[in-house]
Protein backbone atom coordinates (compact mmCIF):
# COMPACT_ATOMS: atom_id res chain seq x y z
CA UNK A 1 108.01 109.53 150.25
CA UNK A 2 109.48 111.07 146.91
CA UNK A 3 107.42 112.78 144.53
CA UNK A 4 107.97 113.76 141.27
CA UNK A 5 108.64 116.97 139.30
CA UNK A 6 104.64 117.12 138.65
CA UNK A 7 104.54 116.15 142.86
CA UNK A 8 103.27 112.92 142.64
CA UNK A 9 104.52 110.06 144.78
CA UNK A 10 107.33 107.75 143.69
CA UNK A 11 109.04 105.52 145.66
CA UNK A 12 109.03 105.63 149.85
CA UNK A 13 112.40 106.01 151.39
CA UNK A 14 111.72 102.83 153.03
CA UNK A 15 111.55 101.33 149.43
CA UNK A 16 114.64 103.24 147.81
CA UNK A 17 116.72 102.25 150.86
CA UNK A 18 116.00 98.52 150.27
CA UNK A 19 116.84 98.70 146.77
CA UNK A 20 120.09 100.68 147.56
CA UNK A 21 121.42 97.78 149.80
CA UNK A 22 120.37 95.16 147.28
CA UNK A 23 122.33 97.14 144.63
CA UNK A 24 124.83 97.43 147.06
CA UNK A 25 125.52 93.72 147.97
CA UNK A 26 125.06 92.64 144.35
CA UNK A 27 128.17 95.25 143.29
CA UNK A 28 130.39 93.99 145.80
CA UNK A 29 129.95 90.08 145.42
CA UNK A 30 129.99 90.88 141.70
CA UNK A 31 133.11 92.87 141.94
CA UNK A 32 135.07 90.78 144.96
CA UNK A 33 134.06 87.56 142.17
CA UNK A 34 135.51 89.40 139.39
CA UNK A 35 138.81 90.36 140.97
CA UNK A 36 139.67 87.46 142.90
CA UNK A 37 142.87 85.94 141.68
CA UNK A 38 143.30 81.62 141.69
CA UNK A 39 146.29 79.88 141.28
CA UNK A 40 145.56 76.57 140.22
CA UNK A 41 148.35 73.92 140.39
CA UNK A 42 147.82 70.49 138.20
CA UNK A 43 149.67 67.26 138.08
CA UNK A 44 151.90 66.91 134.41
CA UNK A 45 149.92 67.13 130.83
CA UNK A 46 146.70 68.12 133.25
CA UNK A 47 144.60 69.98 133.14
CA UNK A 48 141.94 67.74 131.73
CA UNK A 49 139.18 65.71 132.86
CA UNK A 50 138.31 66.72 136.62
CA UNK A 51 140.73 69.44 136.73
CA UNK A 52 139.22 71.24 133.66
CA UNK A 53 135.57 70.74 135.30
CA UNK A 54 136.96 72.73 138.39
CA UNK A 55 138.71 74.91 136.67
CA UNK A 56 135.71 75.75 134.57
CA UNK A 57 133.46 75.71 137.40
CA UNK A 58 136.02 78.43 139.07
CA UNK A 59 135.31 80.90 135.45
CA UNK A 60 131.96 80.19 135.95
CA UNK A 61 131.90 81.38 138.92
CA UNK A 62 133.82 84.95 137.75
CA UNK A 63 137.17 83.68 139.17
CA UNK A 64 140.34 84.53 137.27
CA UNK A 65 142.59 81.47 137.50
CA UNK A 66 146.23 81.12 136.66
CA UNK A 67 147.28 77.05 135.78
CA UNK A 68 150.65 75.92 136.78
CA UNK A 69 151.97 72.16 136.43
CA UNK A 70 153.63 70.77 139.48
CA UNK A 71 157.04 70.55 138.24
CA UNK A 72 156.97 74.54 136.69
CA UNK A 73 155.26 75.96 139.75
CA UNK A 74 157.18 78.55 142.57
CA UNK A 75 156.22 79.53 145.81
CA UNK A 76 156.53 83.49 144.07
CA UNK A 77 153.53 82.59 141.89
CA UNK A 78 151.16 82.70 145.11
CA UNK A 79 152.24 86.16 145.35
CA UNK A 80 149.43 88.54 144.83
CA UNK A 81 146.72 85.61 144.35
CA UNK A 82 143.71 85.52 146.58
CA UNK A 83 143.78 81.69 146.70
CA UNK A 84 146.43 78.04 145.66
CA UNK A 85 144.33 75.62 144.85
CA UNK A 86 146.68 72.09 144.89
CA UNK A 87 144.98 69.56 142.68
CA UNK A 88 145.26 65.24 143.79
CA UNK A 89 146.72 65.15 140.38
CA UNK A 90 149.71 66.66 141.42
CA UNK A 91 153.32 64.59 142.13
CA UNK A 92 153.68 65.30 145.48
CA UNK A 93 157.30 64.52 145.56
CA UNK A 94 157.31 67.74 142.84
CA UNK A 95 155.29 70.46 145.14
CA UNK A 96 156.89 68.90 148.68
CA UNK A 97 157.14 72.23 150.91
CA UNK A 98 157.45 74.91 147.80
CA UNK A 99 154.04 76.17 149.54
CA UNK A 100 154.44 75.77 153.00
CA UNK A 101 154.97 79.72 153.96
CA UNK A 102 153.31 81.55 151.55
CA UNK A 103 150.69 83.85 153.29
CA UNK A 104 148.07 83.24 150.41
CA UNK A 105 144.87 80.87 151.18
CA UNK A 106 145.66 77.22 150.77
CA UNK A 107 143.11 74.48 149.52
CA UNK A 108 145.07 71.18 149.35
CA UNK A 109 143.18 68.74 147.87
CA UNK A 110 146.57 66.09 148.19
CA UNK A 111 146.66 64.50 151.39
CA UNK A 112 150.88 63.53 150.55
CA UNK A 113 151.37 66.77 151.01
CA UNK A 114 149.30 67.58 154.51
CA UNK A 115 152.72 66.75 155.88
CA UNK A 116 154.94 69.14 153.59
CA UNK A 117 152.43 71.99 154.31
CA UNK A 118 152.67 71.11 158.52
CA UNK A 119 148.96 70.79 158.51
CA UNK A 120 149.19 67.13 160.02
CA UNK A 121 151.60 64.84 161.22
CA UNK A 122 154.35 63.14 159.14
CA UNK A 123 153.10 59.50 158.90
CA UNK A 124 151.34 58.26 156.44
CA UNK A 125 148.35 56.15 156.71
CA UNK A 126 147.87 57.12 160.55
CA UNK A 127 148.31 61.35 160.04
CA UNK A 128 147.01 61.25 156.79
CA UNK A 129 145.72 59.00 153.38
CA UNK A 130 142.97 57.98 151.19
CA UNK A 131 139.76 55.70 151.54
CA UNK A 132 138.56 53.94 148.14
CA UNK A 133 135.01 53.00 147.19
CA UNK A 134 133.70 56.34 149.20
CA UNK A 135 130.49 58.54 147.86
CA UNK A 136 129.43 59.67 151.30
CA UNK A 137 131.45 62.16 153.65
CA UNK A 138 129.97 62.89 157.18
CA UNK A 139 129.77 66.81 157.95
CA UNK A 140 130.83 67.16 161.62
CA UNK A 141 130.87 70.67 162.35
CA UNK A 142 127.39 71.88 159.96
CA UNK A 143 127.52 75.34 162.29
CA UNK A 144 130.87 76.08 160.27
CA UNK A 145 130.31 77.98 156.61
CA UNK A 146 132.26 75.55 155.09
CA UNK A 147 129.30 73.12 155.81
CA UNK A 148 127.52 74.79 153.51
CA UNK A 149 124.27 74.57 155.37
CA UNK A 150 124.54 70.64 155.35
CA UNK A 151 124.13 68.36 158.10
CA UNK A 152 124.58 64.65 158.63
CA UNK A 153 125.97 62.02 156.22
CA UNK A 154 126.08 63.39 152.75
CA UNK A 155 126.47 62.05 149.47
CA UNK A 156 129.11 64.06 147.56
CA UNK A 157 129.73 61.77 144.51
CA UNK A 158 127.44 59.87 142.62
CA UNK A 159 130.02 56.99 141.69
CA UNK A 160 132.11 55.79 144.57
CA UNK A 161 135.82 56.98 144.46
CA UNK A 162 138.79 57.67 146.58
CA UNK A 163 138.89 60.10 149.26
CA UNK A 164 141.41 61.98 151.08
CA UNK A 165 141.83 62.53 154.78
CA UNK A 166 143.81 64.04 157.30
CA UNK A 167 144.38 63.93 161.36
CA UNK A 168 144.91 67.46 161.95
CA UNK A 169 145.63 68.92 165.05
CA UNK A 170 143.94 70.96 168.07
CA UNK A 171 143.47 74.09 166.45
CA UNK A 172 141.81 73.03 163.29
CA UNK A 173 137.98 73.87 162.16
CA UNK A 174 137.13 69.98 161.38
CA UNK A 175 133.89 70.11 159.45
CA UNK A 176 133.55 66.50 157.95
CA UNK A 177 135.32 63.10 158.15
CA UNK A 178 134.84 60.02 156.96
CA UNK A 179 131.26 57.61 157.74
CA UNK A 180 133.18 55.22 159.26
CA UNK A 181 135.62 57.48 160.77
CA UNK A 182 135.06 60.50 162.97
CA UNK A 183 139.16 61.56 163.71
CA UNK A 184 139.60 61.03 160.02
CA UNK A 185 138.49 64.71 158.26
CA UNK A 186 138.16 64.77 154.89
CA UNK A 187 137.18 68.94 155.30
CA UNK A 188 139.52 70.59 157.83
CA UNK A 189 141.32 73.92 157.92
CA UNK A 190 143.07 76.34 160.12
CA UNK A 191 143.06 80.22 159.73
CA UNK A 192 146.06 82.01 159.55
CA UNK A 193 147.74 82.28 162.81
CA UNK A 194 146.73 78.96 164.21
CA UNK A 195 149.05 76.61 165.56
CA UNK A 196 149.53 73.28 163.08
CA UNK A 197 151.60 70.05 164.14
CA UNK A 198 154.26 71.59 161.75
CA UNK A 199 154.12 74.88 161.49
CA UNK A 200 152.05 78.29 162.37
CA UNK A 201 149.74 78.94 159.60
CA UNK A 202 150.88 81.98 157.57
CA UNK A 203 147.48 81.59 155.75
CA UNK A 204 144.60 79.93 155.73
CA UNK A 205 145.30 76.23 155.11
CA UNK A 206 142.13 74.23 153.65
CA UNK A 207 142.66 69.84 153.44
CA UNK A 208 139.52 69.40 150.69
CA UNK A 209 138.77 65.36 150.11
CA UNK A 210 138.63 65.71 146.17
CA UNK A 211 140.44 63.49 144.30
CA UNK A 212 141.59 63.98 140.98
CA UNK A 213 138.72 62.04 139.24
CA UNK A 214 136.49 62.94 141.96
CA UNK A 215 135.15 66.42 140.25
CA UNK A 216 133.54 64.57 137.40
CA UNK A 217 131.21 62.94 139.39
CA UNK A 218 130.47 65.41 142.04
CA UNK A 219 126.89 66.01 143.26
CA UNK A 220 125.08 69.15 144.00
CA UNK A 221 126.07 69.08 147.49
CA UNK A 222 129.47 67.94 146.35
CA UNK A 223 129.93 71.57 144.51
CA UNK A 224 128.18 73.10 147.01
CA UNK A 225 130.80 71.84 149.98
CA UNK A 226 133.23 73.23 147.38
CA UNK A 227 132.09 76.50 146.75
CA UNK A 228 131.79 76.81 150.88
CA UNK A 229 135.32 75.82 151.00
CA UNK A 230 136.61 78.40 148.49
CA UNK A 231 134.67 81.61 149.93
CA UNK A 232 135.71 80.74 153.10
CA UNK A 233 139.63 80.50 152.36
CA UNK A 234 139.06 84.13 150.61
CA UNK A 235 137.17 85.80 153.32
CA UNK A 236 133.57 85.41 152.12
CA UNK A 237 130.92 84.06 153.89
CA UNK A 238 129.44 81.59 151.84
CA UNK A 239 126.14 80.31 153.43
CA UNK A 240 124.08 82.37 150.63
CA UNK A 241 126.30 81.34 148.16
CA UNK A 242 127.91 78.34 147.93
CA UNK A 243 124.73 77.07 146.31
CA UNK A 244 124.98 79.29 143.65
């Protein structure tokens, strides 16, 4: 127990303790939030629409983020950045492989470039695509913190809309695929090290379904998969927090 000057009791150190490690975790996700670095790479005269309401959801969120159109952007600006994010609005034919070794995080939200980044095979429609009409995604894997604590089929957009997929190989994390479609993931990644059908990952490699329309009708759980999928690909477990 503490006491005062006068010797009356305070606080217990049981109490004082508790607050400590409160204070404690509250100072470092404020502070890991604050310093994290993005890289955010749009399609030409973007950002707007979707890719302004992620990239305001990101500053929301305390995230410092750097925008680079596809045709302007260099493998040397993922140097020093905690995480690429690759927009759907992108060209693909203008990123190709300008990505494919940097050791930063990698969310790829452009299933043309799966290929280009060795996350998946080379041919399209069977190793990797789109699916129109979609609003639901199916999580596969909801023990994985990219689930985000979800489980079963989930509605991630309120109007229906394209999604992208992958086929990626052995040693990928596949957390969600498509309803009708369980070898289809539309939420897969590797960590760095793992072996892909093209390459060994020099970083984490993320394949995100979003679309570049897709963000202005996402749901809550929509965001929330999201938000999972970016603390992951920067180290943080996000199981508290991806609902923030």
């Amino acid at each position: 127990m503490i006491h005062d000057l006068r010797g009356k009791k305070v606080f217990s150190r049981s109490t004082i303790t508790s607050l400590s490690m409160i204070l404690a975790m509250i100072l470092l996700i404020s502070s890991y939030s604050f310093a994290a670095d993005i890289l955010y790479v749009v399609g030409k005269n973007a950002p707007k629409g979707a890719d302004k309401a992620v990239i305001e959801h990101l500053k929301s969120r305390g995230f410092a983020v750097e925008v680079k159109q596809d045709t302007a952007a260099q493998a040397a600006d993922a140097d020093g950045k905690d995480l690429v994010i690759i927009s759907e609005s992108v060209l693909a034919k203008e990123i190709n492989s300008k990505f494919r070794n940097v050791a930063a995080p990698i969310i790829c939200s452009e299933p043309w470039l799966y290929d280009d980044f060795g996350m998946t095979g080379d041919t399209k429609f069977q190793d990797f695509g789109r699916k129109g009409k979609q609003k639901d995604i199916s999580i596969s894997n909801a023990e994985h913190p990219m689930s985000a604590a979800l489980s079963g089929k989930v509605q991630v957009s309120s109007k229906t809309s394209y999604i992208g997929w992958g086929v990626p190989g052995d040693d990928a994390d596949r957390i969600a695929c498509l309803t009708t479609d369980e070898g289809k993931c539309v939420i897969f990644a590797y960590d760095a090290g793992k072996n892909m059908p093209g390459l060994v990952a020099p970083g984490k490699r993320v394949g995100f379904f979003m679309f570049k329309n897709t963000a202005d009708n996402l749901t809550a759980e929509g965001w929330w998969l999201f938000n999972a999928v970016v603390d992951w690909s920067m180290g943080t477990d996000s199981s508290l927090q991806a609902k923030k």
